[in-house]
N, C-alpha and C. Protein backbone atom coordinates (compact mmCIF):
# COMPACT_ATOMS: atom_id res chain seq x y z
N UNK A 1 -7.63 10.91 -8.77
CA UNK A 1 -7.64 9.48 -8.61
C UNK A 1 -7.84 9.17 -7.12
N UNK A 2 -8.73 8.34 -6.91
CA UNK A 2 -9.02 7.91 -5.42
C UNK A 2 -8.47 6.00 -5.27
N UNK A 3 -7.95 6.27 -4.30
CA UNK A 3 -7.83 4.79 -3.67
C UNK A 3 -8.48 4.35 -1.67
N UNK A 4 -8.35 3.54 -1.94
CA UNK A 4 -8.51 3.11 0.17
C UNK A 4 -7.32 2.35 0.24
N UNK A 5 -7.29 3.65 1.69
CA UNK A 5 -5.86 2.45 2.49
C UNK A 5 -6.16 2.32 3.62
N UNK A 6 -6.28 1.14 4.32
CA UNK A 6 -6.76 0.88 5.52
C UNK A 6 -8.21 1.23 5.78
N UNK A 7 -9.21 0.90 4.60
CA UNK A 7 -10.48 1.87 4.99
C UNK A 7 -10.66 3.08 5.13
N UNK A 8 -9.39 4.00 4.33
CA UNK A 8 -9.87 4.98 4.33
C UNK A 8 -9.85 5.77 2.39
N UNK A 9 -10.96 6.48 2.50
CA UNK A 9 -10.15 7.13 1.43
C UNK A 9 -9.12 8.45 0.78
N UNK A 10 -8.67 8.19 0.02
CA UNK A 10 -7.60 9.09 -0.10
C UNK A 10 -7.47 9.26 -1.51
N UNK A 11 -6.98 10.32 -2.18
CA UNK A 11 -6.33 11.30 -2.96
C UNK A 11 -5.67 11.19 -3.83
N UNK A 12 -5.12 10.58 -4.31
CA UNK A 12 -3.51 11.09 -5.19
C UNK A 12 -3.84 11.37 -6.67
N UNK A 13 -2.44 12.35 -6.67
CA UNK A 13 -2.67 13.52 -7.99
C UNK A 13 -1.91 12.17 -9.37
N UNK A 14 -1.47 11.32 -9.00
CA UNK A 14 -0.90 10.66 -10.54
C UNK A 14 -0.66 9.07 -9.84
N UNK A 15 -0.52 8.23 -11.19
CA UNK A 15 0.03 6.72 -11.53
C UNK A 15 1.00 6.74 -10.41
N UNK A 16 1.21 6.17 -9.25
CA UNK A 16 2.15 5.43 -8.70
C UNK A 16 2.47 3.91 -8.77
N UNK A 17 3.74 3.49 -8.01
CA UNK A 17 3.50 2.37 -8.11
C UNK A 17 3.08 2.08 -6.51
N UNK A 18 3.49 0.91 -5.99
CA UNK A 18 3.09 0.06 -4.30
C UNK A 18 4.03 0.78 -3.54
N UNK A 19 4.98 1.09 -4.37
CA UNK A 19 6.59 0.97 -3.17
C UNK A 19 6.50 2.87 -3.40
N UNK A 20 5.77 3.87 -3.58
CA UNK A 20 5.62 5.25 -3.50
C UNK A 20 4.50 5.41 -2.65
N UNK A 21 3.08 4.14 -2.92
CA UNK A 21 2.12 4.65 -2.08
C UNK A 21 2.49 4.22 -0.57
N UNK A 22 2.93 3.05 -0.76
CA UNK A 22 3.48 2.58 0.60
C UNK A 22 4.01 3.75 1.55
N UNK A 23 5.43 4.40 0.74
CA UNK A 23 6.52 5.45 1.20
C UNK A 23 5.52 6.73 1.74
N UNK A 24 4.59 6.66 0.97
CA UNK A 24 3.55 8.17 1.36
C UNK A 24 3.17 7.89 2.54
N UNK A 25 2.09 7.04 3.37
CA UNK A 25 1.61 6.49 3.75
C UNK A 25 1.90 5.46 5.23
N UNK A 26 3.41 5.17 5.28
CA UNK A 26 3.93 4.65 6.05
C UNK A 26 5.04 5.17 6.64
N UNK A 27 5.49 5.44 8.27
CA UNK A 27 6.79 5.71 8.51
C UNK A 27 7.81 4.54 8.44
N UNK A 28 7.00 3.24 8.67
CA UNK A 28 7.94 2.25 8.50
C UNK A 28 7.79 1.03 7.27
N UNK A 29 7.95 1.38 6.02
CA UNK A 29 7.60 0.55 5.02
C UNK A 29 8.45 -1.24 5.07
N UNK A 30 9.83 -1.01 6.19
CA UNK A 30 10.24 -2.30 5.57
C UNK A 30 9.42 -3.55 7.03
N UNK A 31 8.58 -3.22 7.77
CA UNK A 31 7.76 -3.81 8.68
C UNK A 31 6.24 -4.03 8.21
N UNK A 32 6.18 -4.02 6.35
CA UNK A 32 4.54 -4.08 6.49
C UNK A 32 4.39 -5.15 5.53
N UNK A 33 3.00 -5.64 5.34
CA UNK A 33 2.84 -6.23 4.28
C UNK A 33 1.64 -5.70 3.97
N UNK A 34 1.85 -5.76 2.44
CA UNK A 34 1.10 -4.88 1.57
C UNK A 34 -0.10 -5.87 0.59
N UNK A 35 -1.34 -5.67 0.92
CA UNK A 35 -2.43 -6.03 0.16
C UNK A 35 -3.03 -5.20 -0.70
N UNK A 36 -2.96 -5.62 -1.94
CA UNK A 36 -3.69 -4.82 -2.78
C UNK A 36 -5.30 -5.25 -3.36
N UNK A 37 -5.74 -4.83 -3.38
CA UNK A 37 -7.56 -5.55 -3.87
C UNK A 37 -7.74 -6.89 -3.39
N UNK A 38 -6.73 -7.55 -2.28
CA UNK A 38 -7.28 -8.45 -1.96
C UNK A 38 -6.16 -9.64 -2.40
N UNK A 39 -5.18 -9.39 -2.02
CA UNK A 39 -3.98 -9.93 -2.83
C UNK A 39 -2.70 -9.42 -2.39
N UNK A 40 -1.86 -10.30 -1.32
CA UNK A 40 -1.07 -10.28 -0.73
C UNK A 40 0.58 -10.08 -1.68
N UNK A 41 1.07 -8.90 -1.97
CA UNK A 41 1.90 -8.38 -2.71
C UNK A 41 3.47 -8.62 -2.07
N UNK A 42 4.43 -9.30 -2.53
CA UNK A 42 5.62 -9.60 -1.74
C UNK A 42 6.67 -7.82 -2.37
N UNK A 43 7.19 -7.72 -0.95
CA UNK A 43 7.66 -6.51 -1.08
C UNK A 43 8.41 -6.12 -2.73
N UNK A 44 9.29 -7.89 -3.08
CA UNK A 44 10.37 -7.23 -4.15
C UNK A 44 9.40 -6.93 -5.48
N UNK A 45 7.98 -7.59 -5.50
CA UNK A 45 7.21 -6.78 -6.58
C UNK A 45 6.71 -5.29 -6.72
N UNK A 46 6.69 -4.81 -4.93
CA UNK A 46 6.12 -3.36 -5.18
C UNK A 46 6.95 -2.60 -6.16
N UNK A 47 7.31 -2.25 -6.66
CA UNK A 47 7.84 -1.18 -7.89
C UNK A 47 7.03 -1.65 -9.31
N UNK A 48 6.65 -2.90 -9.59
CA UNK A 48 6.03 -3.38 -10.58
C UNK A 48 4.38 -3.50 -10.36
N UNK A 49 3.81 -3.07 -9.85
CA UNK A 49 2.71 -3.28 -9.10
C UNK A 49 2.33 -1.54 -9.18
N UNK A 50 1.24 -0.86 -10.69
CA UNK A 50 0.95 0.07 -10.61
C UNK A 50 -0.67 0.28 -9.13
N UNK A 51 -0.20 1.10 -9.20
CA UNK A 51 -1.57 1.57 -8.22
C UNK A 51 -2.75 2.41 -9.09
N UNK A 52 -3.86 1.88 -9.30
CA UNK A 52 -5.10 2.47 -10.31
C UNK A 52 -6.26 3.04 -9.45
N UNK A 53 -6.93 4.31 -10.16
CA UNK A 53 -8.03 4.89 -9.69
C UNK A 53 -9.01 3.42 -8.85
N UNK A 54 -9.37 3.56 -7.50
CA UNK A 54 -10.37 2.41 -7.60
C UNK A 54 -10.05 1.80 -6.37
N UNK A 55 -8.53 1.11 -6.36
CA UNK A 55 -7.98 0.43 -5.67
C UNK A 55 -7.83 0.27 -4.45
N UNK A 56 -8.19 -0.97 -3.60
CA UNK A 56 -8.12 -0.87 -2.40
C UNK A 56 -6.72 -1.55 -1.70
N UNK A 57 -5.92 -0.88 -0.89
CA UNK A 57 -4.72 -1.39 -0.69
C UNK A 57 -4.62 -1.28 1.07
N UNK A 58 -4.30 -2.44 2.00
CA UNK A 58 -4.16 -2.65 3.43
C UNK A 58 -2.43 -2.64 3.71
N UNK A 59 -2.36 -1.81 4.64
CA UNK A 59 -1.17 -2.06 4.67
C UNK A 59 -1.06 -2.36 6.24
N UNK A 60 -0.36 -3.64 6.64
CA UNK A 60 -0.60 -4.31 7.89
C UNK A 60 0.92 -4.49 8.40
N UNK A 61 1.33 -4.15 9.55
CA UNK A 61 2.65 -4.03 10.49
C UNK A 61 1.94 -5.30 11.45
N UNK A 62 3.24 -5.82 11.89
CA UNK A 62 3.22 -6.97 12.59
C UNK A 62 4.16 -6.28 14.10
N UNK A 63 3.84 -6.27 15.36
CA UNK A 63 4.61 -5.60 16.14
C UNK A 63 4.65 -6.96 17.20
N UNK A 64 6.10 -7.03 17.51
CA UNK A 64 6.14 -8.34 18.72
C UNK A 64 5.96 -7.77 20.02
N UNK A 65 5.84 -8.71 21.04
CA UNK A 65 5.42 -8.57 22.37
C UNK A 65 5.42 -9.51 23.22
N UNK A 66 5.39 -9.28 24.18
CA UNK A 66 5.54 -10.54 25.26
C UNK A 66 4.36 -10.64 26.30
């Protein structure tokens, strides 16, 4: 099964859901927000939110600064 994350592609061997691909993928999952095909996913849905062959998913960190 292939997906894109961040423009890239990638791999995985089975059905996950948001909140496993996220965990793969990220050192800091509770700083991101997660787009899936184009569709801004609120964190408490990732577990309900399967991830399918195909899928394109952005995962975007917000970092402050002065």
């Amino acid at each position: 099964m292939h997906i894109m994350i961040n423009g890239q592609k990638k791999k995985i061997f089975a059905a996950q859901n948001l909140r496993e691909i996220v965990g793969q993928f990220s050192s800091n999952p509770a700083a991101l927000i997660a787009e899936v095909n184009g569709t801004i996913v609120k964190k408490t849905q990732w577990d309900a939110v399967s991830v399918n062959d195909g899928d394109t998913i952005e995962l975007v960190s917000f970092v402050g600064g002065g």
